[in-house]
Each structure stands twice: as structure tokens, then as C-alpha cells.
Protein backbone atom coordinates (compact mmCIF):
# COMPACT_ATOMS: atom_id res chain seq x y z
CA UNK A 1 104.82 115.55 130.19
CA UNK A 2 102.83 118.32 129.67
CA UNK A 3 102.67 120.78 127.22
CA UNK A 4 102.30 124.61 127.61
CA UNK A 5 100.69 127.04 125.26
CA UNK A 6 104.23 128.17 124.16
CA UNK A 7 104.68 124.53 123.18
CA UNK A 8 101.88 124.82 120.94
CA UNK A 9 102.47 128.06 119.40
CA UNK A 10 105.93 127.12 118.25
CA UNK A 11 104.58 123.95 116.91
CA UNK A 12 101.90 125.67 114.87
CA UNK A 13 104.78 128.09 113.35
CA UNK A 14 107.06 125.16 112.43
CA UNK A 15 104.26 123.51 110.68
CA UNK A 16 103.30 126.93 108.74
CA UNK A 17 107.33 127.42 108.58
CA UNK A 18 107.54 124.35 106.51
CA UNK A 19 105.03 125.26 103.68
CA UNK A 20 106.99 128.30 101.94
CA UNK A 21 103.92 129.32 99.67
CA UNK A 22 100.91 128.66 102.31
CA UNK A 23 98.28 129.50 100.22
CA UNK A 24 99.01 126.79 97.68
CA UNK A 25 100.21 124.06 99.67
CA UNK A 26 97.33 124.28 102.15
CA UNK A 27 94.29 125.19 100.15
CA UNK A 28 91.15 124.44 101.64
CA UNK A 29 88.91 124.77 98.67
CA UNK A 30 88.87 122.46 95.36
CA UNK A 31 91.36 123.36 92.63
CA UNK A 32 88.97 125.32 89.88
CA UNK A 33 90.11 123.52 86.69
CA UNK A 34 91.18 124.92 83.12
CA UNK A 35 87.58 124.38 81.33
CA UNK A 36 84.07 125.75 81.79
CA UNK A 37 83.05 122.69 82.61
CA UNK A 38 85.39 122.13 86.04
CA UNK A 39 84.39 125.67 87.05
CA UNK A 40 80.79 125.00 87.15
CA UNK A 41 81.23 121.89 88.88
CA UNK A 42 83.40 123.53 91.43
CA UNK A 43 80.28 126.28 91.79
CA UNK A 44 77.56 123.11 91.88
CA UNK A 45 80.30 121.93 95.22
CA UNK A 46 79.84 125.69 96.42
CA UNK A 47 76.18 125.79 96.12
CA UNK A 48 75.72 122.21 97.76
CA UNK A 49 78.02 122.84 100.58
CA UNK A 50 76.73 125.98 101.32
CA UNK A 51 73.24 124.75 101.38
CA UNK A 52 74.28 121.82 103.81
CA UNK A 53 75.96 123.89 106.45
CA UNK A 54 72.66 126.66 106.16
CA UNK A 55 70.38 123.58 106.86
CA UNK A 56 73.03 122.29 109.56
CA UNK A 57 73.25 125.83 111.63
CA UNK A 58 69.29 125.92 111.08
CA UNK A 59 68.55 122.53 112.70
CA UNK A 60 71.39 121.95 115.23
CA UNK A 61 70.60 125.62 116.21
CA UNK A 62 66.95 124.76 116.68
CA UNK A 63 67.65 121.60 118.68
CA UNK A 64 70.40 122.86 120.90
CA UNK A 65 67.86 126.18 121.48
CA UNK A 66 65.35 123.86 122.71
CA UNK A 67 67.33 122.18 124.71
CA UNK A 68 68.32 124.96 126.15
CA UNK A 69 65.06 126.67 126.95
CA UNK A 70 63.09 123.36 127.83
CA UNK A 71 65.26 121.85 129.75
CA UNK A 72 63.74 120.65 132.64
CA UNK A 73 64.75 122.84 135.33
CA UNK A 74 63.13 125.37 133.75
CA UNK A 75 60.06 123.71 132.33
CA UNK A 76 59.64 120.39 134.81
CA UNK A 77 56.45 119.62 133.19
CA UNK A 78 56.76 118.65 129.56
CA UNK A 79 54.32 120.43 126.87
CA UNK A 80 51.72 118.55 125.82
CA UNK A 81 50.72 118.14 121.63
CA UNK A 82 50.06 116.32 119.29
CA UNK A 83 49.93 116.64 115.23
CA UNK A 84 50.38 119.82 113.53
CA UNK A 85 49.22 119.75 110.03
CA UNK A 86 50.34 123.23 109.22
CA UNK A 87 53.99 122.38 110.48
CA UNK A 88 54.35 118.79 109.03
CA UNK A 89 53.37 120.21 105.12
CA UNK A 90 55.92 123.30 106.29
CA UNK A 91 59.03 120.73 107.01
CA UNK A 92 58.29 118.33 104.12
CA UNK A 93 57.62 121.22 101.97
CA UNK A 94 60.46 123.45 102.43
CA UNK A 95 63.32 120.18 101.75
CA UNK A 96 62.15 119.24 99.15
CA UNK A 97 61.94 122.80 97.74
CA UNK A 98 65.68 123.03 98.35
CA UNK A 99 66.15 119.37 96.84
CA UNK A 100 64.40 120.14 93.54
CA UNK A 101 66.62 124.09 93.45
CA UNK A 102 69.58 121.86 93.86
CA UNK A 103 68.98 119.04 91.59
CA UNK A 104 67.59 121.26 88.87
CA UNK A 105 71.60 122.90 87.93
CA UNK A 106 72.99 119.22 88.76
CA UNK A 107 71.11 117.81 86.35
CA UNK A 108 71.35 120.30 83.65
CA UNK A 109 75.39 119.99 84.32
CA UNK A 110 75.26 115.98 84.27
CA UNK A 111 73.23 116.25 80.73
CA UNK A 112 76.05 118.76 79.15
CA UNK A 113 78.93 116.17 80.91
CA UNK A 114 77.55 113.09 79.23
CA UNK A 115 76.99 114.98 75.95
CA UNK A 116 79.62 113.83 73.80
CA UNK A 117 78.43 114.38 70.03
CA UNK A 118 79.64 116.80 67.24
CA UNK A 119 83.63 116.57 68.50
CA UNK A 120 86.02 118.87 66.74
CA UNK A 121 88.43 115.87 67.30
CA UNK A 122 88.25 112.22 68.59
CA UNK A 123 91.00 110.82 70.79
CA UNK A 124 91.24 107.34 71.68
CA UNK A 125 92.85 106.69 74.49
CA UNK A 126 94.00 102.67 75.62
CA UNK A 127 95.46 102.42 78.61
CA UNK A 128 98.24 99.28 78.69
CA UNK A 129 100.79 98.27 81.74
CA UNK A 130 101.91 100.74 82.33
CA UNK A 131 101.49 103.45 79.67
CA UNK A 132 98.74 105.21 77.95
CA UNK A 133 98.24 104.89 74.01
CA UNK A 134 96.99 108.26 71.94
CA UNK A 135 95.16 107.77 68.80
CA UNK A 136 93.98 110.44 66.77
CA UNK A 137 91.08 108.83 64.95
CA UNK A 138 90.32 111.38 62.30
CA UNK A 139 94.30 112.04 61.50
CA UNK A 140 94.98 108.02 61.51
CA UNK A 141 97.99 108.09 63.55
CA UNK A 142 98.76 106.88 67.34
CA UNK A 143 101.97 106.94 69.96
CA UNK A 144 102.31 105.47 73.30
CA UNK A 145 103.01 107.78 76.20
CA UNK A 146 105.37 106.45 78.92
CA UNK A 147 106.23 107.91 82.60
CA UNK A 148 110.00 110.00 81.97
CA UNK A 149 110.73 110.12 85.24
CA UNK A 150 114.58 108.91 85.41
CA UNK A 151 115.02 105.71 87.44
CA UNK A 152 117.63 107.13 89.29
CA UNK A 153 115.24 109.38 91.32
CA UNK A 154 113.03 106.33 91.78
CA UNK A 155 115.38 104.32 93.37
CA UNK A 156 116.38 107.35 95.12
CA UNK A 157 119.81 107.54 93.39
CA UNK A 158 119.41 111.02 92.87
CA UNK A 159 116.95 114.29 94.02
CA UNK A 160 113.42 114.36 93.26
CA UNK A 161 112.45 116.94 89.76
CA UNK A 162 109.94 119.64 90.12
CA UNK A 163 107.51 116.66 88.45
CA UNK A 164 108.23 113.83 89.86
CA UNK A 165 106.18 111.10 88.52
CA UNK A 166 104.01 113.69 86.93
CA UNK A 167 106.53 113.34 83.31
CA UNK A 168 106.02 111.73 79.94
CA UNK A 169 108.48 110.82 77.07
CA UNK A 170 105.42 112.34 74.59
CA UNK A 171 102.38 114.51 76.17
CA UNK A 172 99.17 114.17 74.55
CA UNK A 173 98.85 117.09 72.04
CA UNK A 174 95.48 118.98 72.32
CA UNK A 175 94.24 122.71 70.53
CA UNK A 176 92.68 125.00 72.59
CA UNK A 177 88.69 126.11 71.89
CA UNK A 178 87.73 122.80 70.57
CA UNK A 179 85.56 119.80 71.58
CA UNK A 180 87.74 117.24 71.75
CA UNK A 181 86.13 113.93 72.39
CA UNK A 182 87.91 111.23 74.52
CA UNK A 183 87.27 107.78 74.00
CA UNK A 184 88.90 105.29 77.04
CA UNK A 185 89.39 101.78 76.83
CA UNK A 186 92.11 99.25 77.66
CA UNK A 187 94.40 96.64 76.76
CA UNK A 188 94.42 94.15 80.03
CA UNK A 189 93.36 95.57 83.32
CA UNK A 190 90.93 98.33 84.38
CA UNK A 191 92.63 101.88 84.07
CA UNK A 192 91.40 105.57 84.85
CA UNK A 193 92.43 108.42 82.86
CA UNK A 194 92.30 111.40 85.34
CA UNK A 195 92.89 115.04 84.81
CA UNK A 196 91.45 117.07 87.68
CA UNK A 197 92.30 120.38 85.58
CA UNK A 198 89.53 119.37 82.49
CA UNK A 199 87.11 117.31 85.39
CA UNK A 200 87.86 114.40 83.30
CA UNK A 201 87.76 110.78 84.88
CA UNK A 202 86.85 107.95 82.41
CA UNK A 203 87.25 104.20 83.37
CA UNK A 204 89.24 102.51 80.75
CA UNK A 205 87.82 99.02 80.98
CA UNK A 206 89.01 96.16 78.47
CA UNK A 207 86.62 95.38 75.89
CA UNK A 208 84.38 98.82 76.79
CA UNK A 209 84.74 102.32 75.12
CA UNK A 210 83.74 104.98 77.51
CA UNK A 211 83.20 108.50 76.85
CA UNK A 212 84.24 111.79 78.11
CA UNK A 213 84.35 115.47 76.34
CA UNK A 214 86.71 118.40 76.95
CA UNK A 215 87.14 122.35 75.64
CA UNK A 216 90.41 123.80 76.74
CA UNK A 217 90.45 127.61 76.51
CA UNK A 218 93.81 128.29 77.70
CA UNK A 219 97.29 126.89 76.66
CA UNK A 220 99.76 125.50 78.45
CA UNK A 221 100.73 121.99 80.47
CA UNK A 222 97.94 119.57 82.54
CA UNK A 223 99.27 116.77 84.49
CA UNK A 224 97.00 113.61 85.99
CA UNK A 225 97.51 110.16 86.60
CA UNK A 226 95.94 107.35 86.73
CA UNK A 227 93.04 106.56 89.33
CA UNK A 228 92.84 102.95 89.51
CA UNK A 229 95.17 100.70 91.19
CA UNK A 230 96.20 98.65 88.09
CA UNK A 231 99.53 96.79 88.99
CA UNK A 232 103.00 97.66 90.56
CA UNK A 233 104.08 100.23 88.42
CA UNK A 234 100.66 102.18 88.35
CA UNK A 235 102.24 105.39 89.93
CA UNK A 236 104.24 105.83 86.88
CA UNK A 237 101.09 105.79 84.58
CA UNK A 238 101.53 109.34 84.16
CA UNK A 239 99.03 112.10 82.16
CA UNK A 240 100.71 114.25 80.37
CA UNK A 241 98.30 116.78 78.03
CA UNK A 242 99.78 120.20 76.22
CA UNK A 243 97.28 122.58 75.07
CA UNK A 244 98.30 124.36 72.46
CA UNK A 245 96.37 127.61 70.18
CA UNK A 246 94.44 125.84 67.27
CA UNK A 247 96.07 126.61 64.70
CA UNK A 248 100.02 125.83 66.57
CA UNK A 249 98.11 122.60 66.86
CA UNK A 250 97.53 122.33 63.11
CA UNK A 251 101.03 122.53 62.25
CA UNK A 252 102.31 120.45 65.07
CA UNK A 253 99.61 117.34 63.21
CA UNK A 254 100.94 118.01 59.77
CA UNK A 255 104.35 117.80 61.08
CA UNK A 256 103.53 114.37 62.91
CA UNK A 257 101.91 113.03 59.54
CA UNK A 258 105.41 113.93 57.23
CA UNK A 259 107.29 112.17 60.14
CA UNK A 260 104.82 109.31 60.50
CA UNK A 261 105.56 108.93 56.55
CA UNK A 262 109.38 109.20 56.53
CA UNK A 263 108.97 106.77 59.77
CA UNK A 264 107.67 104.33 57.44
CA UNK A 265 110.13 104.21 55.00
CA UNK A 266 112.89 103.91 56.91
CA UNK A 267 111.02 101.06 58.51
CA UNK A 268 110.66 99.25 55.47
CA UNK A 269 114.82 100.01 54.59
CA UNK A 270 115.42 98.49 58.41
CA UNK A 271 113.32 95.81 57.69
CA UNK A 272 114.85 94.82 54.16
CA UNK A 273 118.87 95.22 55.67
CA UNK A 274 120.36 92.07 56.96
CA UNK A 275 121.18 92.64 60.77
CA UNK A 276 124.45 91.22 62.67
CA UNK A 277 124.32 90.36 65.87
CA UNK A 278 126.67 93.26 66.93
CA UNK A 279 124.38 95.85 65.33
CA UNK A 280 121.21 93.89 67.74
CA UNK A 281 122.23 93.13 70.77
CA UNK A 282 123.03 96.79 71.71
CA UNK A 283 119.65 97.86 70.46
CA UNK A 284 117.79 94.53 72.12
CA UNK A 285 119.60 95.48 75.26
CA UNK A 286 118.28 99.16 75.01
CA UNK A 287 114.60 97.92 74.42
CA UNK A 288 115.17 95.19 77.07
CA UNK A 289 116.00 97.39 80.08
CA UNK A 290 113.26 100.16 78.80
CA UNK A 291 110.52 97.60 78.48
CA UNK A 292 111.50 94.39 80.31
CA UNK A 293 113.41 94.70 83.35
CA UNK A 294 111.17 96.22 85.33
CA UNK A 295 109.33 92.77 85.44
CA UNK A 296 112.33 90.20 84.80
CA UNK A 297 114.92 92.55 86.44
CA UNK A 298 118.62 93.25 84.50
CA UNK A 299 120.15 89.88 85.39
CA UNK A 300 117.22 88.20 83.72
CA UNK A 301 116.64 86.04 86.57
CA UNK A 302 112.82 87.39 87.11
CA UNK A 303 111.01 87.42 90.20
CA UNK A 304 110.35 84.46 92.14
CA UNK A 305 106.71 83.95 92.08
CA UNK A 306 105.69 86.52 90.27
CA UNK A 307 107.81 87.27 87.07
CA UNK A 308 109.53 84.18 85.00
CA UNK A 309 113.60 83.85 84.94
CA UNK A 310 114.74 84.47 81.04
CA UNK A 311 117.51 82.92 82.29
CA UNK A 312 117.66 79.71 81.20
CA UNK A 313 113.93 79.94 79.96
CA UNK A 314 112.36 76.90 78.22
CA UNK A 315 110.87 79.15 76.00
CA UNK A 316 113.92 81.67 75.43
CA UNK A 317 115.93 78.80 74.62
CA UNK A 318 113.46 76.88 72.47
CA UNK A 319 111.88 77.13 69.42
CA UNK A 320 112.28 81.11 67.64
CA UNK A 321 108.66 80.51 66.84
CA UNK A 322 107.73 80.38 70.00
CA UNK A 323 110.05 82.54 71.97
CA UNK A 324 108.41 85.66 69.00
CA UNK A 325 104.75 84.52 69.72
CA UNK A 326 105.28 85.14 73.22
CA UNK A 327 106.79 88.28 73.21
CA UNK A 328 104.57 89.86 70.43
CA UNK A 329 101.19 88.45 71.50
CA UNK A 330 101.56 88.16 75.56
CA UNK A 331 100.19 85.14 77.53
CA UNK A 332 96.48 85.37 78.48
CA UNK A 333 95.69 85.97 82.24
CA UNK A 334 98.92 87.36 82.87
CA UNK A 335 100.80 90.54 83.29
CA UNK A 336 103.08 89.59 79.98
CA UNK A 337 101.30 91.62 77.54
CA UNK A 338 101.50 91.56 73.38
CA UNK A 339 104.66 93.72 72.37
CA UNK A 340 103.55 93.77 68.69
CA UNK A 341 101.39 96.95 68.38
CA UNK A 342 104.22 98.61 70.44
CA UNK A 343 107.31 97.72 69.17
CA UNK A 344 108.99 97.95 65.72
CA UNK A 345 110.16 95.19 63.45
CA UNK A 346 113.77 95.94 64.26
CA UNK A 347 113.29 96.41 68.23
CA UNK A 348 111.36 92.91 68.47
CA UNK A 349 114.08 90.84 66.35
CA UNK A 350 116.92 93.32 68.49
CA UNK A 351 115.01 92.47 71.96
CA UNK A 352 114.55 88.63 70.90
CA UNK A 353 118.71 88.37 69.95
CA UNK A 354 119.21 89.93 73.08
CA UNK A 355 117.57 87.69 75.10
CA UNK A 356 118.87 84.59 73.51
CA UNK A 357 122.12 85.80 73.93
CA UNK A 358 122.36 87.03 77.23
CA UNK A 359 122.78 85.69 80.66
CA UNK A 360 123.12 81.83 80.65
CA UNK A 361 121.43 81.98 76.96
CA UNK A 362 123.77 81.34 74.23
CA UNK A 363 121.78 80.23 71.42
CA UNK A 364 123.46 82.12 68.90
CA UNK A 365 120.75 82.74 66.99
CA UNK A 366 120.11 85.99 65.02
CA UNK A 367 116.47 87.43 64.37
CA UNK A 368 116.23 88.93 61.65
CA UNK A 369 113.20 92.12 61.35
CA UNK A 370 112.24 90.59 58.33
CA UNK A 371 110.66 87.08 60.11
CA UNK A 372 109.48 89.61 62.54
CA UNK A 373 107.04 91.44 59.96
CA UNK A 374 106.02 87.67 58.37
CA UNK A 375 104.59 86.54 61.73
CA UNK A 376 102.98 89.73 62.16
């Protein structure tokens, strides 16, 4: 069937038709960043490409002019000569003039990227399956980040949000005008914390720290995500980072500290309180589904080959010891990581009732956040 030019022209429309804001959706240059630092990459890209596609008109033009003006029926006999001194220092000289003008701002960029000292602040960042872990080393304090993205939307249950996939529970907090260094590492697998706005992408490798710097000059909201294909649930390994005015920032850390301290009292009251097992199975349920299912699904009955049944589980239904060393330090060489540094006291015992409890489990027992903190 053929196709006329009508065809064509109403195809092209639809296809414009169906991006509303054109300019946005279809941009044909890279996105220029929030920091000085992605803007003078984004002019190094500029300067490079614009030197390639010089050099490219130059020669092709030269070759396809030749071509055209020696081609044989017009010249049947072929010149004859031989080396050209002059013109081989010309055509070694001039690339290499335009290598050493390009390398010389590349270089001078790469120095200032890999320069991480005198920070204003030092973040570590741990990536983890499948959630990123803020610490801020000079304040002392530390909360995991995880992908808020409701589950209905991911099974399709319900529209798509304006950031779909692109949402945390808790952003990372950042003030504008400051070096803040990021340090990247990780808990099990390799990660990559990405955010194209601050032309940040650090490997976080397990058992490495690797370094990265970034000055934000305006406020507001930066999304990325991570790079590196890390599991089954690395799209929702969200980046999250609000930028706020230095000294909004200072209150917003002196606020985390109080609550950090009141946080750890009533931890220690939680901790103290003897627990029924009406008060932790709700709870253990809660933590369960936000933390668990996704690998040994709602009924507890896993997935085959992959991710163990708690239903019925040797180890669920065994000793308590062993059932709370599992959950709070993982199992090497596996995807079942250590819950300890990310769970409370009362949300391990609630999560450990739960599961004994639940299903074809009916133990009985009751775990108690107190022999949580002693095996800690």
C-alpha cells in the first residue's frame, strides 16, 4: 500500500499533536543542570560537538569536492605525486592543535570535578536493596530514603502521579551555596547515585567510598535515580534531594537533632514496656508488608526459586535465636539483607511475632523489644 505525502503530513502532526509542550518533551540539546559545574560541562559538550561537525563538513567536503572534480571523466589520467612535506606537518599540525585547545578546558574541568576537599558538609550516602541511606557525618545523624510511589499505581490499580517513580518517603535535605561533599558506598550490590541536575554520578560499590562534590545555588526539588541495574526493584531506588537557603537548612538540622533526641527516649520507654501480642502483630504486619512482601509476597508463601516460603519455614518456626539472627543480620550471598541498622527494637520483635504467627505459623511466641536490643 502506498503512502502519499498527505499520509505523511498528517502523521507528522499527530506525532507533534501528542506532545502538548514540544519544546520540553522533544529537546534536542542536554538538560543544563542546577550547578556551575553541569553548565560548564554542558558548554565542554557544545565546544566538542561543534568542533566535530567543523572538522566533519571540512573533510567530507574536501573528499566529496574531489571526487567531484577528479572524477575520471573529467580527468582520465590520474595526477601524478608523491610526498609533500609542507602538507603532511600542515595536517598533523593543525589536529593536534585542535586536540590540545580541546583537552586544555577538559582537563581543567576534570581537576575541579575530582576536587573534593574543604566541604561545607559531608554526606554519606549507602545505597541498600532498594533504598538509599543519608548520613550527615558532621551532625551524627542518618535516615533511610525509600521510593513513595503508592503500590496501587504500580500494579496499575490506579493513574500514574505527576512523579511517578521519581518520589521518596524523606528527600535528602541539602543548603544552597555550599560544598557539600558526597561520599557513596553500599551495603550488598553495586549502586549509582545519579542526579543529572548537579552532574553527579558516583558508583556506590560495597566495601569502596567514592567521591563526588556539589554547590547548589538555587532552591527547590532534584529528582534522579539510580544508574545501575541492581535487582528487581531497582526502578524504585528513587533520588530525592531538596535544596533549601542556608540558613532554612540550619533550622531544618536543629529540628532533626531535638527529634532524633525525643526519638530516643521514647525508644528506650518502647523498649522497657512489656508488649502483647495484640499490640505486635498489627505493627509486625505493617513492617511486614512495607519491608517484606515484596520478596516473600503477602501470603508468605515466597517465590519459588527465588525468594523462601515463611510459610512453614524451618527457620520461622525454629529456634527465636535463630529466626532474629536472620532477620537482623541477612544471609551472606543473598538478596536477604541485615534489618538491624534499619529497623527499631519494637518493629523487629513486632515483624518477628508477626511472622510466627501468621499463615500456617502458630508458634505463639511473643518477642519482646527488649531481647531484640540484647542481641544487638
Amino acid at each position: 500500500m502506498s503512502v502519499g505525502r498527505a499520509d505523511c503530513a498528517a502523521l507528522l502532526i499527530s506525532l507533534l499533536l501528542a506532545f502538548p509542550d514540544t519544546g520540553a518533551a522533544v529537546s534536542l540539546d542536554m538538560r543544563e543542570g542546577a550547578t556551575d559545574m553541569s553548565k560548564r560541562i554542558l558548554a565542554l559538550h557544545h565546544m566538542s560537538l561543534t568542533v566535530c561537525v567543523v572538522v566533519g563538513i571540512v573533510v567530507f567536503g574536501a573528499m566529496f569536492y574531489s571526487m567531484w572534480a577528479h572524477r575520471r571523466s573529467r580527468r582520465p589520467e590520474p595526477a601524478h605525486f608523491h610526498e609533500n612535506t609542507r602538507l603532511e606537518f600542515i595536517w598533523t599540525l593543525v589536529p593536534a592543535l585542535i586536540l590540545v585547545g580541546m583537552a586544555i578546558p577538559a582537563t581543567a574541568t576534570l581537576i575541579e570535578l575530582e576536587d573534593n576537599s574543604d566541604p561545607d558538609l559531608t554526606v554519606l550516602v549507602t545505597g541498600s536493596q532498594w533504598k538509599w541511606h543519608y548520613q550527615y557525618v558532621e551532625a551524627g545523624f542518618g535516615y533511610y530514603s525509600r521510593s513513595a510511589t503508592p503500590r496501587q499505581q504500580i500494579e496499575n490499580a490506579a493513574a500514574k502521579g505527576e512523579h511517578y517513580l521519581l518520589e521518596v518517603d524523606r528527600p535528602l535535605v541539602l543548603p544552597t551555596d555550599k560544598k557539600v561533599r558526597i561520599l557513596t558506598t553500599s551495603q550488598d550490590v553495586i549502586h549509582s547515585w545519579w542526579v543529572p541536575d548537579f552532574a553527579v554520578k558516583q558508583d556506590a560499590v560495597p566495601g569502596f567510598i567514592n567521591e563526588a562534590w556539589t554547590r547548589v545555588a538555587k532552591p527547590g526539588v532534584y529528582r534522579g535515580q539510580c544508574a545501575e541495574l541492581c535487582g528487581k526493584d531497582h526502578a524504585f531506588m528513587a533520588i530525592v534531594v531538596e535544596v533549601r537557603p542556608a540558613a532554612e537548612f540550619d533550622r531544618w538540622l536543629a529540628r532533626e537533632r531535638q527529634r532524633l533526641a525525643a526519638a530516643s527516649q521514647e525508644a528506650v520507654a518502647a523498649r522497657n514496656k512489656q508488649w502483647t501480642i495484640e499490640e505486635l502483630i498489627p505493627q509486625g504486619q505493617q513492617v511486614f508488608i512495607e519491608h517484606c512482601a515484596t520478596c516473600h509476597e503477602r501470603d508468605g508463601k515466597g517465590q519459588q526459586g527465588r525468594y523462601p516460603a515463611l510459610s512453614g519455614s524451618r527457620i520461622v518456626n525454629g529456634r527465636i535465636e535463630d529466626h532474629l539472627n536472620r532477620v537482623m543480620n541477612g544471609k551472606a550471598g543473598t538478596e536477604m539483607q541485615a534489618w538491624a541498622p534499619q529497623l527499631s527494637d519494637v518493629e523487629l520483635a513486632a515483624v518477628l511475632t508477626y511472622e510466627r504467627n501468621s499463615w500456617s505459623n502458630h508458634t505463639g511466641d511473643v518477642i519482646q523489644p527488649k531481647v531484640v536490643y540484647e542481641a544487638r
